[in-house]
C-alpha atoms as a PDB file:
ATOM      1  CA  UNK A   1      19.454 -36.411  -4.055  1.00  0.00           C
ATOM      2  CA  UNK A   2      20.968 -35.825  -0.460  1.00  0.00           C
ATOM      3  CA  UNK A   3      20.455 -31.635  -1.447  1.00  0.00           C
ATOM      4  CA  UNK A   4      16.868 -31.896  -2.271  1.00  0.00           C
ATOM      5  CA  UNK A   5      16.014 -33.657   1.314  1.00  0.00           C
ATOM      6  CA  UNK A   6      18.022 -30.976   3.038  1.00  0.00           C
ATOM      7  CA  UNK A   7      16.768 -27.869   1.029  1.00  0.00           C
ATOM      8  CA  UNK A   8      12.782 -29.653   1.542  1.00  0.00           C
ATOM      9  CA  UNK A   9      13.647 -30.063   5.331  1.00  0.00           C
ATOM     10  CA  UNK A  10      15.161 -26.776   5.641  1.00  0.00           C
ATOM     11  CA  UNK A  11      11.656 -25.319   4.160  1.00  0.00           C
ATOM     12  CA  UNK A  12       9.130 -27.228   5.783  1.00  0.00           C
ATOM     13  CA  UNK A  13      11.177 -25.766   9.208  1.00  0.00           C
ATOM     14  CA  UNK A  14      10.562 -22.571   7.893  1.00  0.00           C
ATOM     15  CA  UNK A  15       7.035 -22.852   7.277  1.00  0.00           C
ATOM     16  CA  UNK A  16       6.167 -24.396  10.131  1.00  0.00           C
ATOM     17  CA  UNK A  17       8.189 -21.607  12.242  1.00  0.00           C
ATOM     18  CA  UNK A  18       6.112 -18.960  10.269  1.00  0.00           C
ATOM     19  CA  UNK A  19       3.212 -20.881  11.660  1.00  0.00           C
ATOM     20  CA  UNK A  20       3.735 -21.215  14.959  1.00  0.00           C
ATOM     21  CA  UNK A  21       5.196 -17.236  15.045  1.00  0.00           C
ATOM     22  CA  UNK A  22       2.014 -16.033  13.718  1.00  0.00           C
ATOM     23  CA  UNK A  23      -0.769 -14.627  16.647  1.00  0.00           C
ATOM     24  CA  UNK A  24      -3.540 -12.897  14.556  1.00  0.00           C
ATOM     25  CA  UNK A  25      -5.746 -13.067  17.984  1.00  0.00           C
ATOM     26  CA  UNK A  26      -3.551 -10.143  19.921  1.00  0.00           C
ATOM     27  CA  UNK A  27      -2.443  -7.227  19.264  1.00  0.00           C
ATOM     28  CA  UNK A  28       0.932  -6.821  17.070  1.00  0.00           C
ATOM     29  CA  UNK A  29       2.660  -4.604  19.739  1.00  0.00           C
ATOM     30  CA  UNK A  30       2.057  -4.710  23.659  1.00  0.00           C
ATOM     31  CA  UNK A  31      -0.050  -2.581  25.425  1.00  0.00           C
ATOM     32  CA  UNK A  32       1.017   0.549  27.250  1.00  0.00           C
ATOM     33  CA  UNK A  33      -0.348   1.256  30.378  1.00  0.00           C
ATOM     34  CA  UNK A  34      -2.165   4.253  28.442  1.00  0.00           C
ATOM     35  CA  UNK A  35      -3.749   1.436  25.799  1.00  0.00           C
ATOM     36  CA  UNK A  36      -7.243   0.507  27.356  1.00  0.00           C
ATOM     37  CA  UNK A  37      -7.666  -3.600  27.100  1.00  0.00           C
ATOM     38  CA  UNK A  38     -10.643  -4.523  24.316  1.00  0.00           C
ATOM     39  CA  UNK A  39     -11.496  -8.288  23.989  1.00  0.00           C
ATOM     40  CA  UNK A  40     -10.947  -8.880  20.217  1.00  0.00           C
ATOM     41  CA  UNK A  41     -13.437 -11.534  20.119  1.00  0.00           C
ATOM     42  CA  UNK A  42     -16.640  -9.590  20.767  1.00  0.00           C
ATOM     43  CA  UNK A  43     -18.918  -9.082  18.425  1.00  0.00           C
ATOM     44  CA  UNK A  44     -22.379  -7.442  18.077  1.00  0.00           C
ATOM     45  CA  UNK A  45     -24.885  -8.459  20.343  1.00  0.00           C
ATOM     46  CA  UNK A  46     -24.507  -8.077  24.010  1.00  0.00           C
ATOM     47  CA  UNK A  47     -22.582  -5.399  23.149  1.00  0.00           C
ATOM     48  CA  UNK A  48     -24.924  -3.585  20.849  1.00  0.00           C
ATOM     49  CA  UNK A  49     -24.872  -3.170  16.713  1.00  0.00           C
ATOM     50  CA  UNK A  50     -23.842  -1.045  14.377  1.00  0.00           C
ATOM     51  CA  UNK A  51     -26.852   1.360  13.239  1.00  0.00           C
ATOM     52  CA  UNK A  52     -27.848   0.859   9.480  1.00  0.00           C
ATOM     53  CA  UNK A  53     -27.184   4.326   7.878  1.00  0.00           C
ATOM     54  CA  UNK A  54     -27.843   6.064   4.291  1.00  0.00           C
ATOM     55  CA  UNK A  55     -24.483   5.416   2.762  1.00  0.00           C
ATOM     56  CA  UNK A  56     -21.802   8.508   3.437  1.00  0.00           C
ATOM     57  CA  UNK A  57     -19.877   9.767   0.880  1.00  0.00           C
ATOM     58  CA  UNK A  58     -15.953   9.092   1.529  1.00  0.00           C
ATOM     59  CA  UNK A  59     -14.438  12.254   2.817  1.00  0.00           C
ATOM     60  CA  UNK A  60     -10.819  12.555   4.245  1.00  0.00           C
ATOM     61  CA  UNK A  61      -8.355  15.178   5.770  1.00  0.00           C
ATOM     62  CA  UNK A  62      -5.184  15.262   6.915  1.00  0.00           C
ATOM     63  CA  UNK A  63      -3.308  17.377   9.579  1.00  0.00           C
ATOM     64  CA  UNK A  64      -0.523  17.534  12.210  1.00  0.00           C
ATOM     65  CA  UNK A  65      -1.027  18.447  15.009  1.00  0.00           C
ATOM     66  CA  UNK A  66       0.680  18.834  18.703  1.00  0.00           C
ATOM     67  CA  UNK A  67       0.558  19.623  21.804  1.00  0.00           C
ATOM     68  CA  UNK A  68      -1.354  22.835  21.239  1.00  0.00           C
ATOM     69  CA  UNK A  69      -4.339  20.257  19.936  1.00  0.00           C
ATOM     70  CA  UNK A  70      -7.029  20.945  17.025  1.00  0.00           C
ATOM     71  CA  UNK A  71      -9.995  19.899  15.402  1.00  0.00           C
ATOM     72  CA  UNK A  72     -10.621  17.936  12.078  1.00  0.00           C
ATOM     73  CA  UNK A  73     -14.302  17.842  10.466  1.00  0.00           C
ATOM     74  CA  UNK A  74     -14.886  14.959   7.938  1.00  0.00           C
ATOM     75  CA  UNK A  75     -18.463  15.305   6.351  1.00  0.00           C
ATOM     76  CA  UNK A  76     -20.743  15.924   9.000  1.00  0.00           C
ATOM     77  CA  UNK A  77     -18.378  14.504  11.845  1.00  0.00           C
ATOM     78  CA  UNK A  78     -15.933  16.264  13.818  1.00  0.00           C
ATOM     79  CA  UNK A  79     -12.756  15.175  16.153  1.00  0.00           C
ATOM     80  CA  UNK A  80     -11.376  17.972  18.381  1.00  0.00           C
ATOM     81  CA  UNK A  81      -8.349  17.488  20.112  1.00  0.00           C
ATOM     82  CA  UNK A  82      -7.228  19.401  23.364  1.00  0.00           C
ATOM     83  CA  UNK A  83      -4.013  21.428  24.134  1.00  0.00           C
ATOM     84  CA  UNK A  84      -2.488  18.921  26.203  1.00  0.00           C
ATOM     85  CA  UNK A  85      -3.570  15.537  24.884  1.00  0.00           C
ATOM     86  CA  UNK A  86      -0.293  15.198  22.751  1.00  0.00           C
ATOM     87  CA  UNK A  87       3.053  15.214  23.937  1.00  0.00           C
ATOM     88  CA  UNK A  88       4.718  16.036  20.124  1.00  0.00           C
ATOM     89  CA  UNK A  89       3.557  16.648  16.777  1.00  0.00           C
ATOM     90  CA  UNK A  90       1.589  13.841  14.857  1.00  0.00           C
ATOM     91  CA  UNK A  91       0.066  13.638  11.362  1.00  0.00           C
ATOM     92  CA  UNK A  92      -3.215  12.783  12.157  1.00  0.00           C
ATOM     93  CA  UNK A  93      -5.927  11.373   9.051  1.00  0.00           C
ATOM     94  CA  UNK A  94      -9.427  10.934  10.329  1.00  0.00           C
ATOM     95  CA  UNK A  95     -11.774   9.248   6.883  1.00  0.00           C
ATOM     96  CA  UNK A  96     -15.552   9.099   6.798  1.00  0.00           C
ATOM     97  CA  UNK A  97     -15.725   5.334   5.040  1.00  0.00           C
ATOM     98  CA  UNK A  98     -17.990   5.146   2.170  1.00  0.00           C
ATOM     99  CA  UNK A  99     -20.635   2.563   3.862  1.00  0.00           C
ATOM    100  CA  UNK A 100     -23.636   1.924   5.369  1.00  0.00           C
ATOM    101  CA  UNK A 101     -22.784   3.282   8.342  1.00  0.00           C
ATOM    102  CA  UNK A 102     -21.799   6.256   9.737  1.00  0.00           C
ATOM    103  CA  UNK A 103     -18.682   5.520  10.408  1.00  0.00           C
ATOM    104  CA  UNK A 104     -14.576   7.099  10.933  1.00  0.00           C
ATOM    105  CA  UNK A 105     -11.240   5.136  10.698  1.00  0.00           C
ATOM    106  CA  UNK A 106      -8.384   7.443  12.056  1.00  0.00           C
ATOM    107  CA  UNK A 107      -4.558   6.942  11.464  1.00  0.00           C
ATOM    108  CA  UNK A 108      -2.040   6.402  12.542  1.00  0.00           C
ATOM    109  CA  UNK A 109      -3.765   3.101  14.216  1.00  0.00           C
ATOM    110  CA  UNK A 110      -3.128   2.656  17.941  1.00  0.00           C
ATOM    111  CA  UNK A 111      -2.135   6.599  18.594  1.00  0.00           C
ATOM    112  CA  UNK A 112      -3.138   7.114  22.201  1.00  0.00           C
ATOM    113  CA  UNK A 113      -3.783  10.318  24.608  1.00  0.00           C
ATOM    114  CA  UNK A 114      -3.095  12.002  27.704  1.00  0.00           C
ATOM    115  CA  UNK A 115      -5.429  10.457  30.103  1.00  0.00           C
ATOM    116  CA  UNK A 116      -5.879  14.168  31.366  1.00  0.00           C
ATOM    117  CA  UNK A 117      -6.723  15.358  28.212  1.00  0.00           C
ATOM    118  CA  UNK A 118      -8.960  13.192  25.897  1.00  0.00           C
ATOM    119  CA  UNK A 119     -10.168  14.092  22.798  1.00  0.00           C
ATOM    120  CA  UNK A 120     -13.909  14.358  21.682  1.00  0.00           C
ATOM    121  CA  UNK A 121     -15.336  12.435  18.787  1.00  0.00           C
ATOM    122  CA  UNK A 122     -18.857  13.817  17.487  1.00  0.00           C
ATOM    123  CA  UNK A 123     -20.299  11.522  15.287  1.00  0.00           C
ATOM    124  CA  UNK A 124     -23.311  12.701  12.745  1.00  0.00           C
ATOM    125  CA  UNK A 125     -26.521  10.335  13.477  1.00  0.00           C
ATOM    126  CA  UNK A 126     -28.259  11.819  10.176  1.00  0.00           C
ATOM    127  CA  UNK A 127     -29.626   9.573   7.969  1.00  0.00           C
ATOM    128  CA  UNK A 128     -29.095   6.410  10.541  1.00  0.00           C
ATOM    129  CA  UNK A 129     -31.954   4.030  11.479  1.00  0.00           C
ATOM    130  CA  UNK A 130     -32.135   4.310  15.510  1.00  0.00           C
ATOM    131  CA  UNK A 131     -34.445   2.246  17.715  1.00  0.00           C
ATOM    132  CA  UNK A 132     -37.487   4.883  18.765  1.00  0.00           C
ATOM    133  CA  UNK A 133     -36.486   6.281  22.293  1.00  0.00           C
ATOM    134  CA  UNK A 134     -33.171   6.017  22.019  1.00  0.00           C
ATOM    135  CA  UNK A 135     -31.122   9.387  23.183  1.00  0.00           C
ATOM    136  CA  UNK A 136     -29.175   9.507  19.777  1.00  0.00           C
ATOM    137  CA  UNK A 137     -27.136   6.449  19.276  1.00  0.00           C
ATOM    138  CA  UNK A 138     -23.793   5.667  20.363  1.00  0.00           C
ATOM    139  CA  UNK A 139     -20.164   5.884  19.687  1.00  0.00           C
ATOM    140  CA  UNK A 140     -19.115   2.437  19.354  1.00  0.00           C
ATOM    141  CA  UNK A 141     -15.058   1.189  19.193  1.00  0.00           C
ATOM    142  CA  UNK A 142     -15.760  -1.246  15.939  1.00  0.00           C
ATOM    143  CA  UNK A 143     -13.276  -3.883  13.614  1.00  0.00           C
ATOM    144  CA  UNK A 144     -13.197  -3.112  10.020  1.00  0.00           C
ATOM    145  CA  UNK A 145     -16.084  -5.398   9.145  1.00  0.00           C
ATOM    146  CA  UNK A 146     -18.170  -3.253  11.833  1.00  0.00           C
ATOM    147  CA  UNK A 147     -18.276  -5.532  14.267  1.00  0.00           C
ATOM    148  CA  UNK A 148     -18.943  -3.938  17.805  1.00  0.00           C
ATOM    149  CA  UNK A 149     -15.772  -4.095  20.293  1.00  0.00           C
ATOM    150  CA  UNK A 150     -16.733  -1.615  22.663  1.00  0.00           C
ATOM    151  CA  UNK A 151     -20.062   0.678  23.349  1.00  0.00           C
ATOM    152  CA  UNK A 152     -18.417   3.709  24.705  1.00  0.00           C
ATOM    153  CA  UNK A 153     -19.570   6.344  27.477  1.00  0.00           C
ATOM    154  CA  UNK A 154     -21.477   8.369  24.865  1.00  0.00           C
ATOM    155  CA  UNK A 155     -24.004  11.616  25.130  1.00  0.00           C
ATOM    156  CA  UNK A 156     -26.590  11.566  21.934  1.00  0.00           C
ATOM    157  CA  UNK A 157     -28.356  14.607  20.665  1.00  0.00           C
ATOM    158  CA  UNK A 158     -31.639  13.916  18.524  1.00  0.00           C
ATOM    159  CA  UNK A 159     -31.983  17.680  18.281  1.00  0.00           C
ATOM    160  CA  UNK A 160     -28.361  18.172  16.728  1.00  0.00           C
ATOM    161  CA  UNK A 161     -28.607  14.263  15.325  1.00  0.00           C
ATOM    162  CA  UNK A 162     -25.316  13.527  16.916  1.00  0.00           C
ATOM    163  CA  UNK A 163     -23.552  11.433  19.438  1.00  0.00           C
ATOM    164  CA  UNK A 164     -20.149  11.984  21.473  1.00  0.00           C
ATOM    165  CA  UNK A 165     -17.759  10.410  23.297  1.00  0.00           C
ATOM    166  CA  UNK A 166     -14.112  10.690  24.381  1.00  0.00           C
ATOM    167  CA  UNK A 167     -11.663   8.586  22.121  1.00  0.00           C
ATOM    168  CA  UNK A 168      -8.900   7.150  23.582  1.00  0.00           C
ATOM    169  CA  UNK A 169      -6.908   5.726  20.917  1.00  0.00           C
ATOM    170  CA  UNK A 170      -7.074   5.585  17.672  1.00  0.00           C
ATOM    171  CA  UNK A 171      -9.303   2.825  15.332  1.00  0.00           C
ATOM    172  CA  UNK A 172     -12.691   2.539  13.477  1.00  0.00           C
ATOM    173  CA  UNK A 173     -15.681   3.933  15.216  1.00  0.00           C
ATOM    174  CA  UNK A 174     -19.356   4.055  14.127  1.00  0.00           C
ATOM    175  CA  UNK A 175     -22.995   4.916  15.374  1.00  0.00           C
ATOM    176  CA  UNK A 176     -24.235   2.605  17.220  1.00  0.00           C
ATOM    177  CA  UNK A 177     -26.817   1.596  19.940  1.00  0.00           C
END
């Protein structure tokens, strides 16, 4: 009887230490002085919203690259990469998620750049619903269930029905406005 109380004791501790260890607010490694600071609890709104889209087919590719830099094109979006923005090679896998949004999700997560050398993100605004007047949408730093985390400094082209903006680490990003 005495061995049942210990072994229930000894596994109630180690619940309740898994429970107190857990943080799913922050991040799961600490910020480099490189990593820009996002609040993980905004959402769309003051912020802006995701831009309803005709869904995308899913499209990815794959390469490593380095210092030299490069460019990967995923459907009609495109993510080019300057000499100088990596310090060593790095397999690099930018998808175009099957959704209702134009949206990419790059690997591997949290990858950041050279601060003298950021890359360019050009996402396609074809086929997205954008308020009349608008200059193109915006790139937007989103969570997987498109929630908007960030609006960044974008440049949107109704001609070319695009929008850019430097990327400074890596996540999910979508039109937005």
């Amino acid at each position: 009887m005495r061995k049942k109380t210990w072994l229930q004791s000894l596994i109630t501790a180690g619940v309740v230490g898994l429970a107190l260890g857990c943080d799913t607010t922050g991040p799961t490694t600490a910020p480099s002085a490189m990593t820009p600071a996002f609040k993980s609890t905004t959402v769309a709104g003051p912020q802006g919203s995701v831009a309803k889209c005709a869904v995308q087919k899913y499209a990815s590719q794959t390469l490593r690259i380095g210092a030299q830099g490069g460019r990967l094109k995923v459907g009609k979006h495109e993510f080019r990469i300057p000499a100088g923005a990596l310090s060593a090679p790095v397999t690099i896998t930018m998808e175009a998620v099957a959704d209702s949004a134009n949206s990419v999700r790059f690997s591997p997560a949290g990858l950041v750049f050279n601060p003298l050398h950021m890359p360019d993100l050009r996402l396609s605004t074809d086929g997205c619903k954008l308020p009349k007047g608008g200059k193109g949408g915006k790139v937007a730093y989103v969570t997987e269930q498109l929630q908007v985390l960030q609006m960044l400094q974008s440049q949107g082209d109704t001609a070319a029905a695009t929008t850019q903006a430097e990327v400074h680490h890596f996540s999910r990003y979508a039109v937005a406005y």
